[in-house]
C-alpha atoms as a PDB file:
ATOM      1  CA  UNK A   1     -46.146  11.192 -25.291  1.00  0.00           C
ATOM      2  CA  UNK A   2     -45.752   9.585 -22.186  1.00  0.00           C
ATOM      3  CA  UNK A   3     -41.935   8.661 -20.863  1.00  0.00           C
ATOM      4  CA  UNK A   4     -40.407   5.457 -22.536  1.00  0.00           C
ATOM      5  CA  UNK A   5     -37.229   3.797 -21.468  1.00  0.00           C
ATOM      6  CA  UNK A   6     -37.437   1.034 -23.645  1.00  0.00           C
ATOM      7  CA  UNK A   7     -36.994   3.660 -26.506  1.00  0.00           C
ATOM      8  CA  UNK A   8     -33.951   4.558 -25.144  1.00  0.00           C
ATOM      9  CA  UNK A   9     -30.293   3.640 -27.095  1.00  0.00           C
ATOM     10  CA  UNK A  10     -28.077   0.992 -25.697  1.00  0.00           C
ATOM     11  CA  UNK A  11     -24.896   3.818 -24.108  1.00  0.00           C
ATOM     12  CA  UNK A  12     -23.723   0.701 -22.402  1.00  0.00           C
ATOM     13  CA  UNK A  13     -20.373   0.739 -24.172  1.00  0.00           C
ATOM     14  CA  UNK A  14     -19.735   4.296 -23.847  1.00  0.00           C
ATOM     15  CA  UNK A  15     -16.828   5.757 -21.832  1.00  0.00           C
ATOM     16  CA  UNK A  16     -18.163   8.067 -19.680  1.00  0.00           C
ATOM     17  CA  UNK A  17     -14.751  10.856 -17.999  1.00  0.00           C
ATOM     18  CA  UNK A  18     -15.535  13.088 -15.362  1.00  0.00           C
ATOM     19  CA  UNK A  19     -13.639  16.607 -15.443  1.00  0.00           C
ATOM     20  CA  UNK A  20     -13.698  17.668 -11.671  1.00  0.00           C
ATOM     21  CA  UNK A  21     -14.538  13.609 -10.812  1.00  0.00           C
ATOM     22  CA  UNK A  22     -12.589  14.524  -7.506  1.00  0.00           C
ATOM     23  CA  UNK A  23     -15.008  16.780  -6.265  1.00  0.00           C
ATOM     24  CA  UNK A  24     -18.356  15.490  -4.358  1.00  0.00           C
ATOM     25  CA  UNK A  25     -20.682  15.628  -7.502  1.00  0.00           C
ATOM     26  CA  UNK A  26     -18.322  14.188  -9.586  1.00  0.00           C
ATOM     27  CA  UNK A  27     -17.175  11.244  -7.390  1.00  0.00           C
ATOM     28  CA  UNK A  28     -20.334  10.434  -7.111  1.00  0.00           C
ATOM     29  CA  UNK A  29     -21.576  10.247 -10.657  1.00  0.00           C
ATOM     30  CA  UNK A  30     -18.186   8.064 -11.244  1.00  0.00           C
ATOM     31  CA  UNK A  31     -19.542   5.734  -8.759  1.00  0.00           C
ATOM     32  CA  UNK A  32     -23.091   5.301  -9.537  1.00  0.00           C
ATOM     33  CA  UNK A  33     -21.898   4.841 -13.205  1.00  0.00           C
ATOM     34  CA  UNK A  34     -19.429   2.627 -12.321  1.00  0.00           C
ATOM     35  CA  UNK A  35     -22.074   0.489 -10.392  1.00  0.00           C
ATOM     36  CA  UNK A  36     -23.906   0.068 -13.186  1.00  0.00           C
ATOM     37  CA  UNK A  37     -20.753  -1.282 -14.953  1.00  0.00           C
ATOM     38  CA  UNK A  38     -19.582   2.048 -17.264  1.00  0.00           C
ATOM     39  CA  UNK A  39     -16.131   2.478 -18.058  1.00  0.00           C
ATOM     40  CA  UNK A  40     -15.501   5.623 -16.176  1.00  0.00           C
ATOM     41  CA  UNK A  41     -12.139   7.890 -16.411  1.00  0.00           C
ATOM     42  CA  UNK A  42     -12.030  10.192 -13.953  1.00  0.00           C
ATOM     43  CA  UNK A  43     -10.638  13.447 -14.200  1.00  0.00           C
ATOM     44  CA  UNK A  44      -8.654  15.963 -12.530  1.00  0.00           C
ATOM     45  CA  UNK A  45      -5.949  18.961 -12.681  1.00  0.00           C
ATOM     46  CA  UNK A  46      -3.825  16.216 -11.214  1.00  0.00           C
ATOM     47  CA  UNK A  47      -3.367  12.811 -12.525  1.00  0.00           C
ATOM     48  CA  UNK A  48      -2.039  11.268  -8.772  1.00  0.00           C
ATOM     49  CA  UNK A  49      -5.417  13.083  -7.176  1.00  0.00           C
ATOM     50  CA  UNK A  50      -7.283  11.160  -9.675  1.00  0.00           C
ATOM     51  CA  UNK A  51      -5.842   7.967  -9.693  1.00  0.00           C
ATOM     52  CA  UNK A  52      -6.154   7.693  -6.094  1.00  0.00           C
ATOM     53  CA  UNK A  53      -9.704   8.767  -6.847  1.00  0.00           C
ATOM     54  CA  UNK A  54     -10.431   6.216  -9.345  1.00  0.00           C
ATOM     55  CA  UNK A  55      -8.995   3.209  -6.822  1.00  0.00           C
ATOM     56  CA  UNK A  56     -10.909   4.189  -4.129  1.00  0.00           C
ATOM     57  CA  UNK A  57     -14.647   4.184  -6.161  1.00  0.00           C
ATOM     58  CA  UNK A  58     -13.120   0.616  -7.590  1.00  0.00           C
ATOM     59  CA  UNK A  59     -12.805  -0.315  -3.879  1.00  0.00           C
ATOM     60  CA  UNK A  60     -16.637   0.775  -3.012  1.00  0.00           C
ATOM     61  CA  UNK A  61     -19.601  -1.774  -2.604  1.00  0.00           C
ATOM     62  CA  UNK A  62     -21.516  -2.574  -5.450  1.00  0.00           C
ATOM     63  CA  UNK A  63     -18.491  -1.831  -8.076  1.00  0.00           C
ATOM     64  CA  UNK A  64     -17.922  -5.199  -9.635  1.00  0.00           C
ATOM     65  CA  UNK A  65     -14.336  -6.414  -9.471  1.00  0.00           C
ATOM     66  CA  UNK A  66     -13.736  -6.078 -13.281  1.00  0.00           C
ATOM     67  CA  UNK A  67     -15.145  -2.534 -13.917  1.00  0.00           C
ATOM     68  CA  UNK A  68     -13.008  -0.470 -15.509  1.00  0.00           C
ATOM     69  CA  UNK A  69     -12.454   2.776 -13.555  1.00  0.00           C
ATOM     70  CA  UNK A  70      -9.039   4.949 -13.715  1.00  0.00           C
ATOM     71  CA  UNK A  71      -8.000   8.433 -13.413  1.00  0.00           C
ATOM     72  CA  UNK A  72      -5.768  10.788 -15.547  1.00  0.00           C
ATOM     73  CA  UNK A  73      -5.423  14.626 -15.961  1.00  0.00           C
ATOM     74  CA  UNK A  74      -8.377  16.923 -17.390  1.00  0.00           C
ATOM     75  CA  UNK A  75      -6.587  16.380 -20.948  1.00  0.00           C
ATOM     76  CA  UNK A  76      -6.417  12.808 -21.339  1.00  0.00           C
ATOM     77  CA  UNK A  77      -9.758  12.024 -19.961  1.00  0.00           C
ATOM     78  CA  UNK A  78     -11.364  14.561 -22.036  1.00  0.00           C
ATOM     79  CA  UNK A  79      -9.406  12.660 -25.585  1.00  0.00           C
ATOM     80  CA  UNK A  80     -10.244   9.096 -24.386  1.00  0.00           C
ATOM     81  CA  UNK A  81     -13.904   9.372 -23.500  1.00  0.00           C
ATOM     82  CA  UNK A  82     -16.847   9.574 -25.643  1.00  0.00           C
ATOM     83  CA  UNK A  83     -19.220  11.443 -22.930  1.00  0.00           C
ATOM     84  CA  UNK A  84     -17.206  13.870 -20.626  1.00  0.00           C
ATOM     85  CA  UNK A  85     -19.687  15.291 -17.605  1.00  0.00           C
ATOM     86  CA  UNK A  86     -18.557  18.857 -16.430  1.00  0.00           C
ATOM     87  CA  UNK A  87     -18.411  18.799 -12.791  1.00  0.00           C
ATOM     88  CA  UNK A  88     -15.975  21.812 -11.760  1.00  0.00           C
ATOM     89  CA  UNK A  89     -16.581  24.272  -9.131  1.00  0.00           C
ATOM     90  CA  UNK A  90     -18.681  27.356 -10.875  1.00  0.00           C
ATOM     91  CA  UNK A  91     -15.128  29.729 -10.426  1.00  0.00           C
ATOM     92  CA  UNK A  92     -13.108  27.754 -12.596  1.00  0.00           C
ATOM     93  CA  UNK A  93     -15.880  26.556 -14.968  1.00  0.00           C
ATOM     94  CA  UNK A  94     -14.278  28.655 -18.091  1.00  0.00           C
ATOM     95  CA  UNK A  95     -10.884  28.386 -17.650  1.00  0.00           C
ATOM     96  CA  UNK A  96     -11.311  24.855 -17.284  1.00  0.00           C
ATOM     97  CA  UNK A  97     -13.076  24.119 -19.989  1.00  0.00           C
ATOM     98  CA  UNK A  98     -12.179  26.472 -22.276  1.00  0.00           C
ATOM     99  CA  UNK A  99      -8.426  24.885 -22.114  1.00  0.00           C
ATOM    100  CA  UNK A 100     -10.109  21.499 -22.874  1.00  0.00           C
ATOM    101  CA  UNK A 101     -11.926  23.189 -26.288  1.00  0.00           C
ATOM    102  CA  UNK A 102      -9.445  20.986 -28.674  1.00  0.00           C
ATOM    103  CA  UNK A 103     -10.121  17.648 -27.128  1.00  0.00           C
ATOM    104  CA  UNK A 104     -13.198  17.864 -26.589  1.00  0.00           C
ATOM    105  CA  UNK A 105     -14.109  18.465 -30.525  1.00  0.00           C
ATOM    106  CA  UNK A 106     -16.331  16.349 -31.340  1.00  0.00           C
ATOM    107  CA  UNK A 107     -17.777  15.368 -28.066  1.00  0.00           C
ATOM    108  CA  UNK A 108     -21.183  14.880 -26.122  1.00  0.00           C
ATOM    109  CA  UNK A 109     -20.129  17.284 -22.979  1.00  0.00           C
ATOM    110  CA  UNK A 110     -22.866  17.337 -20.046  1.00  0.00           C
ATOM    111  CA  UNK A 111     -22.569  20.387 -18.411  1.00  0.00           C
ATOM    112  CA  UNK A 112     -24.265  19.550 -14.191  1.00  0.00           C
ATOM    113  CA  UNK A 113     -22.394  23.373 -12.690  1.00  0.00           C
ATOM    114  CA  UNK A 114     -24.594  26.185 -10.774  1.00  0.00           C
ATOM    115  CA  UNK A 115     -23.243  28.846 -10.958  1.00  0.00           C
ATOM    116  CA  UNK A 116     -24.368  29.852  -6.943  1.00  0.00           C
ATOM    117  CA  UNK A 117     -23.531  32.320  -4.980  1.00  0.00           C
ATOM    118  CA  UNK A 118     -23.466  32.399  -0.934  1.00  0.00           C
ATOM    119  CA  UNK A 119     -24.067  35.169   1.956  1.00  0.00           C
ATOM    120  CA  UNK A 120     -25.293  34.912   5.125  1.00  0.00           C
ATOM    121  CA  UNK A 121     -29.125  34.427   3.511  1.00  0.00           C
ATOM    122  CA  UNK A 122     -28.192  31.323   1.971  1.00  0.00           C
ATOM    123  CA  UNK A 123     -27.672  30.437  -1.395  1.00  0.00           C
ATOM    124  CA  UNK A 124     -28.452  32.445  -4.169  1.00  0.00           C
ATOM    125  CA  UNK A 125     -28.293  32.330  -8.725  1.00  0.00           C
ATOM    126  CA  UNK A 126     -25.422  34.023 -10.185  1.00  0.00           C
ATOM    127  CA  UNK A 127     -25.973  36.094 -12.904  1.00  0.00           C
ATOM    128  CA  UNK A 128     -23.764  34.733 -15.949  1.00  0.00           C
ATOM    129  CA  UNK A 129     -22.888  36.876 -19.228  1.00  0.00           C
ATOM    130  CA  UNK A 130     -24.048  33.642 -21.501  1.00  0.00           C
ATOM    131  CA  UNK A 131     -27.297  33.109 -19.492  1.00  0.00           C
ATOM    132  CA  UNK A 132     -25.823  30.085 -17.854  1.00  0.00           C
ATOM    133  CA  UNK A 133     -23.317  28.098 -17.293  1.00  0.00           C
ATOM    134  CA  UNK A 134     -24.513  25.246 -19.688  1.00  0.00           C
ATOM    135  CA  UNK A 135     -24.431  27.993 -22.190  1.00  0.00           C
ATOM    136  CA  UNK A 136     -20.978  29.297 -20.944  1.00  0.00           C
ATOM    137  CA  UNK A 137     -19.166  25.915 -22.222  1.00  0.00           C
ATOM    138  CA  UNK A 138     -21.452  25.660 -25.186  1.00  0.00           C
ATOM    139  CA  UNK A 139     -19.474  29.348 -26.535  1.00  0.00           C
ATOM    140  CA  UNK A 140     -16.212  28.137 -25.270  1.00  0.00           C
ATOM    141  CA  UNK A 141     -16.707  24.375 -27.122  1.00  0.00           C
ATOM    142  CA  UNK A 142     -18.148  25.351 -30.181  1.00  0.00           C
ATOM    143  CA  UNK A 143     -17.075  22.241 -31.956  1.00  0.00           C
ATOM    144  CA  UNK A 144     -18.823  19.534 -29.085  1.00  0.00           C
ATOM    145  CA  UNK A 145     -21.933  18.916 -28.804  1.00  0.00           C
ATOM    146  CA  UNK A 146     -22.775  20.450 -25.164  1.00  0.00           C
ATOM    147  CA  UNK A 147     -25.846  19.771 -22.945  1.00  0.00           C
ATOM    148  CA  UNK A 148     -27.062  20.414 -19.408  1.00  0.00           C
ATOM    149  CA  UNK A 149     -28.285  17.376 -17.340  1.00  0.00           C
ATOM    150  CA  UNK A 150     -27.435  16.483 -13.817  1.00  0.00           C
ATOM    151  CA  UNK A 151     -27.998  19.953 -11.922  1.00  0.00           C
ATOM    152  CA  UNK A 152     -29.930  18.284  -9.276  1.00  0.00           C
ATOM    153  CA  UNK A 153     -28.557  15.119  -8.280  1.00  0.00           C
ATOM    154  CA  UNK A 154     -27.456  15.128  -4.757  1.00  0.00           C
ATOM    155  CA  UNK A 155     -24.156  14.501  -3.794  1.00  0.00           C
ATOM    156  CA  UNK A 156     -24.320  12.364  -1.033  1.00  0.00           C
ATOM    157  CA  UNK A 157     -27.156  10.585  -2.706  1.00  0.00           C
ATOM    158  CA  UNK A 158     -24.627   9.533  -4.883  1.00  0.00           C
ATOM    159  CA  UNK A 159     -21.839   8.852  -2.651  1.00  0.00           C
ATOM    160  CA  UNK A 160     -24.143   6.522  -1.006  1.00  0.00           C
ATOM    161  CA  UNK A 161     -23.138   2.797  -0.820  1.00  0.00           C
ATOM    162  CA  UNK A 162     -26.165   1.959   0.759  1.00  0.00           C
ATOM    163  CA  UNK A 163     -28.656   3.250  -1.478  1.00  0.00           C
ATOM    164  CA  UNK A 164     -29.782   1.287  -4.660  1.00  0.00           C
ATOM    165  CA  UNK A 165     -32.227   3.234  -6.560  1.00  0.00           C
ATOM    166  CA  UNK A 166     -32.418   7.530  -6.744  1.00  0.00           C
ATOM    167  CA  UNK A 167     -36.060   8.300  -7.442  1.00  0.00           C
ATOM    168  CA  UNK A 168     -35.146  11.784  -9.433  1.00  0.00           C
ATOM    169  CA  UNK A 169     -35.472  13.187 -12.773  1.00  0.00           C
ATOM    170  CA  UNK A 170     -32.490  14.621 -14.379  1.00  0.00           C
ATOM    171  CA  UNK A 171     -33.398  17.256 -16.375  1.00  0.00           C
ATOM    172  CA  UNK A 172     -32.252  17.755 -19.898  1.00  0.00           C
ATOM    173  CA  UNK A 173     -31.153  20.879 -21.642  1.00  0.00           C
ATOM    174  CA  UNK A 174     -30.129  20.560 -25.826  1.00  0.00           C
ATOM    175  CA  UNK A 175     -30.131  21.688 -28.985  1.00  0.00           C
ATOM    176  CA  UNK A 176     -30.419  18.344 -30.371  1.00  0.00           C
ATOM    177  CA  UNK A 177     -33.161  15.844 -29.888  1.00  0.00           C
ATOM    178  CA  UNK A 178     -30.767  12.861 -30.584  1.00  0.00           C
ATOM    179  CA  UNK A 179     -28.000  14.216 -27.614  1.00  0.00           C
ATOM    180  CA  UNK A 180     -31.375  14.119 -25.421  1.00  0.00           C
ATOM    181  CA  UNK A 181     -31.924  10.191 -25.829  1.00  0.00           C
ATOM    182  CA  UNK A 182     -27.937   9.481 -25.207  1.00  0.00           C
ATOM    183  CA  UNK A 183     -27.712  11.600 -22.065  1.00  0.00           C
ATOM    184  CA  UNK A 184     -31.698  10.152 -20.719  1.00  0.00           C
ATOM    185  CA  UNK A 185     -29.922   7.005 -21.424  1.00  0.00           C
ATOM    186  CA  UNK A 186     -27.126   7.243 -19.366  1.00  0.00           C
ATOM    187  CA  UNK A 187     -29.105   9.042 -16.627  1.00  0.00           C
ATOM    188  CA  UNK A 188     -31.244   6.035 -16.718  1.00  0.00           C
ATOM    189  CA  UNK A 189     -27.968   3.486 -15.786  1.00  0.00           C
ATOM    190  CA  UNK A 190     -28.722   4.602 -12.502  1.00  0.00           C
ATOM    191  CA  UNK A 191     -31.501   2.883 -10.791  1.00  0.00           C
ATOM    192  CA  UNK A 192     -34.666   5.141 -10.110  1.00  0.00           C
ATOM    193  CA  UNK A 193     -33.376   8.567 -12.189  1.00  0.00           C
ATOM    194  CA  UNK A 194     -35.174   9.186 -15.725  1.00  0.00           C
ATOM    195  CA  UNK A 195     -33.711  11.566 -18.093  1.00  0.00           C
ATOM    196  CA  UNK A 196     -36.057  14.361 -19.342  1.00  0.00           C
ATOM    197  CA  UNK A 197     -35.898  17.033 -22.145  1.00  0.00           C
ATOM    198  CA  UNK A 198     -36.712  20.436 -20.399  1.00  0.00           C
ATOM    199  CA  UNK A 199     -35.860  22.445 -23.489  1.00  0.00           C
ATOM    200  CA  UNK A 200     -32.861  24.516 -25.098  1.00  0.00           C
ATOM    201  CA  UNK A 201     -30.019  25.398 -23.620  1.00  0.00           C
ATOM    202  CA  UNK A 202     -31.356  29.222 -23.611  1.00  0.00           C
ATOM    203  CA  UNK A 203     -33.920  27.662 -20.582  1.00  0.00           C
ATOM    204  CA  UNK A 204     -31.628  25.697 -18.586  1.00  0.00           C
ATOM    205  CA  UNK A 205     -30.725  29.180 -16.293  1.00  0.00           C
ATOM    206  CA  UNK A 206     -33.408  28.414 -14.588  1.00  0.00           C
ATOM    207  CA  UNK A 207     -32.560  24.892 -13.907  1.00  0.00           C
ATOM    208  CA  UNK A 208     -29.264  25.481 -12.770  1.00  0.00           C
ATOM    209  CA  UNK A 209     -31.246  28.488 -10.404  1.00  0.00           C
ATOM    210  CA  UNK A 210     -33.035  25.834  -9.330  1.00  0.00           C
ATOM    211  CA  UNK A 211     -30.480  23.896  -6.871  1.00  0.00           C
ATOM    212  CA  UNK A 212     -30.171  27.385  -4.547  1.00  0.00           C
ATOM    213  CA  UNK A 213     -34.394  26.493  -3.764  1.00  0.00           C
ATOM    214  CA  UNK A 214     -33.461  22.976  -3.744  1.00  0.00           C
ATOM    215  CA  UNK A 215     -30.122  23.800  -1.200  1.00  0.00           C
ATOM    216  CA  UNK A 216     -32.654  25.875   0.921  1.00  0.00           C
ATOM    217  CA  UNK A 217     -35.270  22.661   1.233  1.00  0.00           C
ATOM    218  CA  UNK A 218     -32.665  20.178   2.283  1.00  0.00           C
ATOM    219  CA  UNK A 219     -31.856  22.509   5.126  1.00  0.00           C
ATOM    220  CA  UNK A 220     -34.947  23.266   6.245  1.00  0.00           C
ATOM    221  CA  UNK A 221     -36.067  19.880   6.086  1.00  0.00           C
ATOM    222  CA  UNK A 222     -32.578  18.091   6.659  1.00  0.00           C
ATOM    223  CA  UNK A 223     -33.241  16.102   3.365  1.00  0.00           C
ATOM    224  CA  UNK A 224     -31.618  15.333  -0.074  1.00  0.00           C
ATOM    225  CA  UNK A 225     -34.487  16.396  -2.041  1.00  0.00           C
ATOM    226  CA  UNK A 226     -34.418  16.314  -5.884  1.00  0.00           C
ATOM    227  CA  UNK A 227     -36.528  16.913  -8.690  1.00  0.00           C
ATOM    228  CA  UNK A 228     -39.839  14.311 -10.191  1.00  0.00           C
ATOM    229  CA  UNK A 229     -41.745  15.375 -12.723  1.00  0.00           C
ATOM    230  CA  UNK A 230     -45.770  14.238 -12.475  1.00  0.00           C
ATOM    231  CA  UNK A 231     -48.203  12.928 -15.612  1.00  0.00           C
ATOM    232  CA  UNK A 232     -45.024  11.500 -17.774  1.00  0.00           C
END
């Protein structure tokens, strides 16, 4: 079955929070959603960092006037919003979202952390008790519905004011085949990306693996490469 947006639900009304929306992954997601006119909370263990962060994506080209981005602590963002993207530095990934496990009952929770090491080689996977980090936050939130999409989106792709359209593929990790239309969905807000199913969480380790090759290309070649899948 060949790749079909127009199947896709309408996520347009969905708030979409950002825990770690301070950090370079997560600005950018905030942005490129709030481009394409989501209501975006962004998140943050402190409520002035994020506010400040939320005002300054309002401020950036292509963010119309009226969208509706703010910023609040972790907590808040993760009760108010109906889709809250993990975007946390891999060495707080459990502690911060294991505190978040009560609010975010109930919740689609995209999971976009590598868990990467670095030495003087380069980049390298981490080896994580669960398998992967996806599968990290899917123990610790047993009562959300937890997925893995994002992994490969470059940062300052997405930080980009002057770029329009991403031609990537965001790969889609899930145990449920209905989470995997919401999440291509909302990857497919943003001009050029598609959202694809890659499997269960138990095979997104090697997706999140993934980014060290991808880290290791973008140096070698001084790009911001990403991820297209062919015959879909």
């Amino acid at each position: 079955m060949a790749y079909d947006a127009s199947n896709l639900p309408d996520v347009s009304g969905l708030t979409v929070g950002i825990v770690g929306g301070t950090g370079d992954q997560g600005h950018g997601l905030a942005y490129r959603f709030a481009r394409a006119g989501q209501t975006v909370l962004i998140g943050s263990r402190s409520a002035e960092r994020a506010a400040q962060s939320a005002a300054e994506i309002a401020a950036l080209p292509g963010v119309s006037a009226d969208a509706s981005v703010t910023g609040a602590a972790n907590e808040e963002v993760a009760r108010r919003s109906d889709v809250v993207i993990v975007a946390v530095p891999w060495d707080g990934h459990a502690s911060i979202v294991g505190a978040l496990a009560e609010p975010l009952a109930g919740k689609i929770v995209i999971d976009c952390v590598n868990p990467l090491g670095f030495d003087k080689q380069g980049p390298y996977a981490l080896t994580v008790a669960e398998g992967s980090a996806v599968q990290q936050a899917a123990a610790l939130l047993p009562q959300s519905r937890v997925c893995a999409a994002f992994n490969h989106v470059s940062a300052p792709l997405l930080a980009d004011p002057q770029i329009d359209r991403i031609e990537l593929d965001v790969l889609i990790c899930t145990e449920e085949r209905e989470l995997a239309g919401i999440v291509g969905a909302l990857a497919a807000r943003i001009p050029g990306m598609r959202g694809i199913y890659a499997g269960r969480l138990r095979n997104a380790h090697q997706i999140e693996a993934l980014t060290a090759n991808l880290i290791a290309i973008n140096k070698r070649y001084k790009a911001h490469a990403g991820i297209r899948v062919t015959d879909l």
